[in-house]
N, C-alpha and C. Protein backbone atom coordinates (compact mmCIF):
# COMPACT_ATOMS: atom_id res chain seq x y z
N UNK A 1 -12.70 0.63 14.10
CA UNK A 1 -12.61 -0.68 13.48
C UNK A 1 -13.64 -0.74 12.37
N UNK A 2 -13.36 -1.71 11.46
CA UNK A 2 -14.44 -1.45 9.71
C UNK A 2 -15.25 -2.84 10.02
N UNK A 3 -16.13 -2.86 9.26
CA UNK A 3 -16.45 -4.27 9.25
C UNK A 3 -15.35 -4.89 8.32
N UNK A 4 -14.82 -4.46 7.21
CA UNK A 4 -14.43 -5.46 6.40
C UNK A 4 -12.56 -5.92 7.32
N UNK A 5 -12.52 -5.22 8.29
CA UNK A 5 -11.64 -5.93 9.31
C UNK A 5 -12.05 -7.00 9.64
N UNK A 6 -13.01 -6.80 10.43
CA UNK A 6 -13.42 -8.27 10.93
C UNK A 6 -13.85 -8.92 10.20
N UNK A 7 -14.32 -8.66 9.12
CA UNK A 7 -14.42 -9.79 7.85
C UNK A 7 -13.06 -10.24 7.67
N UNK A 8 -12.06 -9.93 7.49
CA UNK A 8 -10.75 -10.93 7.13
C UNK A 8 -10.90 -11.22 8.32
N UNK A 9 -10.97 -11.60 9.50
CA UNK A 9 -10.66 -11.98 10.88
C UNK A 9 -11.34 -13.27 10.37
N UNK A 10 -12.42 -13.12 10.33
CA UNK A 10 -13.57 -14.02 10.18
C UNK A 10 -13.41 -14.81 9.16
N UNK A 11 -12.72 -14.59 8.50
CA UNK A 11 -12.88 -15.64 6.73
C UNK A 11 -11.14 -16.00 7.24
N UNK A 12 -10.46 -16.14 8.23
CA UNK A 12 -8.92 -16.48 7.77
C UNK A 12 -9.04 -18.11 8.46
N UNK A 13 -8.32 -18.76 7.62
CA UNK A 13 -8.03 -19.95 7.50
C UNK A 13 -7.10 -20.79 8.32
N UNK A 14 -7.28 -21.05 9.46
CA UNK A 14 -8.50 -21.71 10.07
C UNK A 14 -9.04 -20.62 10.69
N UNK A 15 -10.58 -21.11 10.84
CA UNK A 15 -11.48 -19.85 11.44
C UNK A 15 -10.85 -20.31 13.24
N UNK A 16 -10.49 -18.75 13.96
CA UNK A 16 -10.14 -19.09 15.11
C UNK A 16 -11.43 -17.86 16.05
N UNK A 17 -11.78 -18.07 17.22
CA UNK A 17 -12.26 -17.38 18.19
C UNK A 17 -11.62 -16.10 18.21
N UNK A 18 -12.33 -15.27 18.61
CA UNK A 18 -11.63 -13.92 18.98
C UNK A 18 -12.79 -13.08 19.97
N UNK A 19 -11.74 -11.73 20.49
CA UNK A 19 -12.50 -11.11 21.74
C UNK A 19 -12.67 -10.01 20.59
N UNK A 20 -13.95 -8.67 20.96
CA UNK A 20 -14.20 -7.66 20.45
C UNK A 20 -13.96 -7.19 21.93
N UNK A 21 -12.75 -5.81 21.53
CA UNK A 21 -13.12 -5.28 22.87
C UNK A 21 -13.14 -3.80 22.48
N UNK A 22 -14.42 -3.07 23.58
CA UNK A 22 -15.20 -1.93 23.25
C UNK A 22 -14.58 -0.92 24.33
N UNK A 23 -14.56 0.68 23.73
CA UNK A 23 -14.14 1.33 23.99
C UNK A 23 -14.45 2.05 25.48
N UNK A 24 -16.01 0.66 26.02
CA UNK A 24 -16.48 1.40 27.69
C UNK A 24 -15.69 0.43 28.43
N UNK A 25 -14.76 -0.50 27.52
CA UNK A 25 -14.36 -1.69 28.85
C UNK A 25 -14.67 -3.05 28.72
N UNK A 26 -15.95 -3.01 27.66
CA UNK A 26 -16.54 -4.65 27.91
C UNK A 26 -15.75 -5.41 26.56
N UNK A 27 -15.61 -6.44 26.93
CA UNK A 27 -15.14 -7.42 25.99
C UNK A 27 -16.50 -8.28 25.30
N UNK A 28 -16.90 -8.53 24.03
CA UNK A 28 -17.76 -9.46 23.58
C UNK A 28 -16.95 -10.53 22.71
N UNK A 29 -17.24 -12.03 23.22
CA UNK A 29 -16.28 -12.75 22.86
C UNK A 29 -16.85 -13.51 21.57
N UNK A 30 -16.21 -13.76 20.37
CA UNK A 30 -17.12 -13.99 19.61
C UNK A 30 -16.41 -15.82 19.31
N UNK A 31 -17.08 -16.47 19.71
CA UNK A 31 -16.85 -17.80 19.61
C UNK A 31 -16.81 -19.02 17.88
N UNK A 32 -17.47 -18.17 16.89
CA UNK A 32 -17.11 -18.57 15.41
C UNK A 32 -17.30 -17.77 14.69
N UNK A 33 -17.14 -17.62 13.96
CA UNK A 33 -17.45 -16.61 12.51
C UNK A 33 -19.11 -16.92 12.33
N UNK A 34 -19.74 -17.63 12.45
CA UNK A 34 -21.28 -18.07 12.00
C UNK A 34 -21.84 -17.45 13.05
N UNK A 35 -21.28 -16.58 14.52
CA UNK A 35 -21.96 -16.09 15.08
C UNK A 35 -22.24 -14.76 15.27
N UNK A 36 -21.49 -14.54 13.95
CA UNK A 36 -21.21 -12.83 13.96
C UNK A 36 -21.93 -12.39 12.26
N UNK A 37 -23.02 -11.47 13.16
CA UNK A 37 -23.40 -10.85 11.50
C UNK A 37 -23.60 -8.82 11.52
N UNK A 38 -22.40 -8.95 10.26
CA UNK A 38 -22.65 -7.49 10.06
C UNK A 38 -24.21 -7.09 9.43
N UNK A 39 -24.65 -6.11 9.87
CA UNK A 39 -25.72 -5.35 9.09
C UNK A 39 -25.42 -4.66 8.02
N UNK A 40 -26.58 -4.51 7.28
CA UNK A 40 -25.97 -3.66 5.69
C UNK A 40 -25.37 -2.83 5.70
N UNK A 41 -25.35 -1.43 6.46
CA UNK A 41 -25.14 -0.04 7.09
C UNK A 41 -23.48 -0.37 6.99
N UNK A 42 -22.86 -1.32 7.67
CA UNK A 42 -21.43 -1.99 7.70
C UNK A 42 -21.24 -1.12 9.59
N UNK A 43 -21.87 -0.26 10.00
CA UNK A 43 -21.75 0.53 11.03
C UNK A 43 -22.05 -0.60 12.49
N UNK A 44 -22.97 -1.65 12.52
CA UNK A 44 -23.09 -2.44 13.29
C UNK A 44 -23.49 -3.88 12.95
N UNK A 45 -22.81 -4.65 14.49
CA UNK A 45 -22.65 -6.21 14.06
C UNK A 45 -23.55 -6.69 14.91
N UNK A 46 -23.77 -8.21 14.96
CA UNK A 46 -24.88 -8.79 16.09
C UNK A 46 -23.93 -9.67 16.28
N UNK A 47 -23.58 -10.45 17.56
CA UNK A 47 -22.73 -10.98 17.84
C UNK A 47 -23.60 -11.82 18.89
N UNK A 48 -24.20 -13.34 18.33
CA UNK A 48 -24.81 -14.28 19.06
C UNK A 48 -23.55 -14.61 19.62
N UNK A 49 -24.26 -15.55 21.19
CA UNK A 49 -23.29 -16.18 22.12
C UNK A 49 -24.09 -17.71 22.11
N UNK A 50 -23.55 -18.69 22.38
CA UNK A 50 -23.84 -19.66 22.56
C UNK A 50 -25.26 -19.82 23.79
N UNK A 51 -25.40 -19.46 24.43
CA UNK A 51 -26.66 -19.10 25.21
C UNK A 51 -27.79 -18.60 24.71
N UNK A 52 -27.67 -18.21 23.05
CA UNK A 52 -28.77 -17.59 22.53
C UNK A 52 -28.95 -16.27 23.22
N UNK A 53 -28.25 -15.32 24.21
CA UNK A 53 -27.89 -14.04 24.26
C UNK A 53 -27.57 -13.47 23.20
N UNK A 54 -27.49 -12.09 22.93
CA UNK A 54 -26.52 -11.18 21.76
C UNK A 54 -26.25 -10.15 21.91
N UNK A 55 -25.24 -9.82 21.32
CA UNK A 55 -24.83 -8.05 21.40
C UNK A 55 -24.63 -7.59 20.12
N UNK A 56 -25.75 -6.65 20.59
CA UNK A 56 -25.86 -5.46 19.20
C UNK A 56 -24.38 -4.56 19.37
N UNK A 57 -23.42 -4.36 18.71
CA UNK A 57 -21.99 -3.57 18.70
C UNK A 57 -22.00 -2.41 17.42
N UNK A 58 -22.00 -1.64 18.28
CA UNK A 58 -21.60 0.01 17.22
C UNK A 58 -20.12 -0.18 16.85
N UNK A 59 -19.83 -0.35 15.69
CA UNK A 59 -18.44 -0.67 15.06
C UNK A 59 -17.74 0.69 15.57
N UNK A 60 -17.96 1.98 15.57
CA UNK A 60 -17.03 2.85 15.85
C UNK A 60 -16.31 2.65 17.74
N UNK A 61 -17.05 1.55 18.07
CA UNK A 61 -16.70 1.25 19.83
C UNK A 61 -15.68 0.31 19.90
N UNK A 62 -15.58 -0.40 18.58
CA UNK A 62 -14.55 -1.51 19.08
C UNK A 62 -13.00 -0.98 18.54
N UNK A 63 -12.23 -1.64 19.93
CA UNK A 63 -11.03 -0.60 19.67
C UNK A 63 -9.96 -1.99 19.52
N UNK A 64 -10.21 -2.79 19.66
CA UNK A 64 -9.23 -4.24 19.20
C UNK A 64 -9.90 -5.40 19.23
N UNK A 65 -8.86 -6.13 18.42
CA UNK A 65 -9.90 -7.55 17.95
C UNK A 65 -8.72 -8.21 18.76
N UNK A 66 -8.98 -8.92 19.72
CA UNK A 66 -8.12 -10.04 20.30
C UNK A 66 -8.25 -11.36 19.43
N UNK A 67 -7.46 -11.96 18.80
CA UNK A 67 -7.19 -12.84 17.90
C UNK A 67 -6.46 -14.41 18.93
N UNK A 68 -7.67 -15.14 19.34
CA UNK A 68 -6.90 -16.79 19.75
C UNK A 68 -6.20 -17.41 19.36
N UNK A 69 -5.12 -17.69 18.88
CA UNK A 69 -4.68 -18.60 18.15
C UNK A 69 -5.18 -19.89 18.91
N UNK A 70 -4.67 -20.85 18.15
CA UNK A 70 -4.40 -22.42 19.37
C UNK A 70 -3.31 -22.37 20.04
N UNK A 71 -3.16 -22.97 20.81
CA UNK A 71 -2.52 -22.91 21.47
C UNK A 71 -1.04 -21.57 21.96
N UNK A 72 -1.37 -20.92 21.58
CA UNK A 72 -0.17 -19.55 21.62
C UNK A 72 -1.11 -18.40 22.65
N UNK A 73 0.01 -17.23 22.23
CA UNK A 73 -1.28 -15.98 22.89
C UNK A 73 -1.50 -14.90 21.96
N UNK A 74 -1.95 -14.25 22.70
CA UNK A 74 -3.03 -13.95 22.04
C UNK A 74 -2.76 -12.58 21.02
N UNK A 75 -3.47 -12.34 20.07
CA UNK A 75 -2.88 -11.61 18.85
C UNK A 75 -3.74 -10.25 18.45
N UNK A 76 -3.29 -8.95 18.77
CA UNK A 76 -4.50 -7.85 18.56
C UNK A 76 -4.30 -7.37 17.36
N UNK A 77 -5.52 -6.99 16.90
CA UNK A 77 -5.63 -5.87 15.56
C UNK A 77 -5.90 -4.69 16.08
N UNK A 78 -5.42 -3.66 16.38
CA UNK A 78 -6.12 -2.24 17.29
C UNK A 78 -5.94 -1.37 16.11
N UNK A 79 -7.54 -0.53 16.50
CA UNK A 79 -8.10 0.11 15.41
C UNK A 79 -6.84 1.10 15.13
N UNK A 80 -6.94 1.68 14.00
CA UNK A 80 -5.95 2.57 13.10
C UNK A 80 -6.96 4.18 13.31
N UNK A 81 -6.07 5.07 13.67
CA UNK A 81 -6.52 6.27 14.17
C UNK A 81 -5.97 7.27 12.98
């Protein structure tokens, strides 16, 4: 997955929630776009949670972006091999 993936994720209109899910199993759920920041490198993101927790994410780990819509289900981007 690139960062500038999840940059269109993140900038699409309306901004919706989405899951990062990583290639050991864990899901990090990213609750707005304002809580997700790529680093310069573009190689890793910080992904605050509402708890003031965070996860540091190695971009080469995430293998789909689960996409929320409202009310519908749910919509993946899976990385391109």
């Amino acid at each position: 997955m690139t960062t500038d993936r999840i940059r269109d994720v993140c900038q699409a209109q309306p901004s919706r929630p989405f899951v990062m899910h990583l290639a050991d199993g864990r899901q990090i759920p990213v609750v707005h776009r304002e809580f997700l920041m790529p680093l310069p490198s573009g190689r890793t993101v910080v992904v605050y949670q509402p708890d003031d927790s965070l996860n540091i994410v190695d971009m080469l780990l995430v293998t789909d972006l689960e996409i929320r819509p409202n009310g519908g289900t749910s919509r993946h981007c899976r990385k391109r091999t």
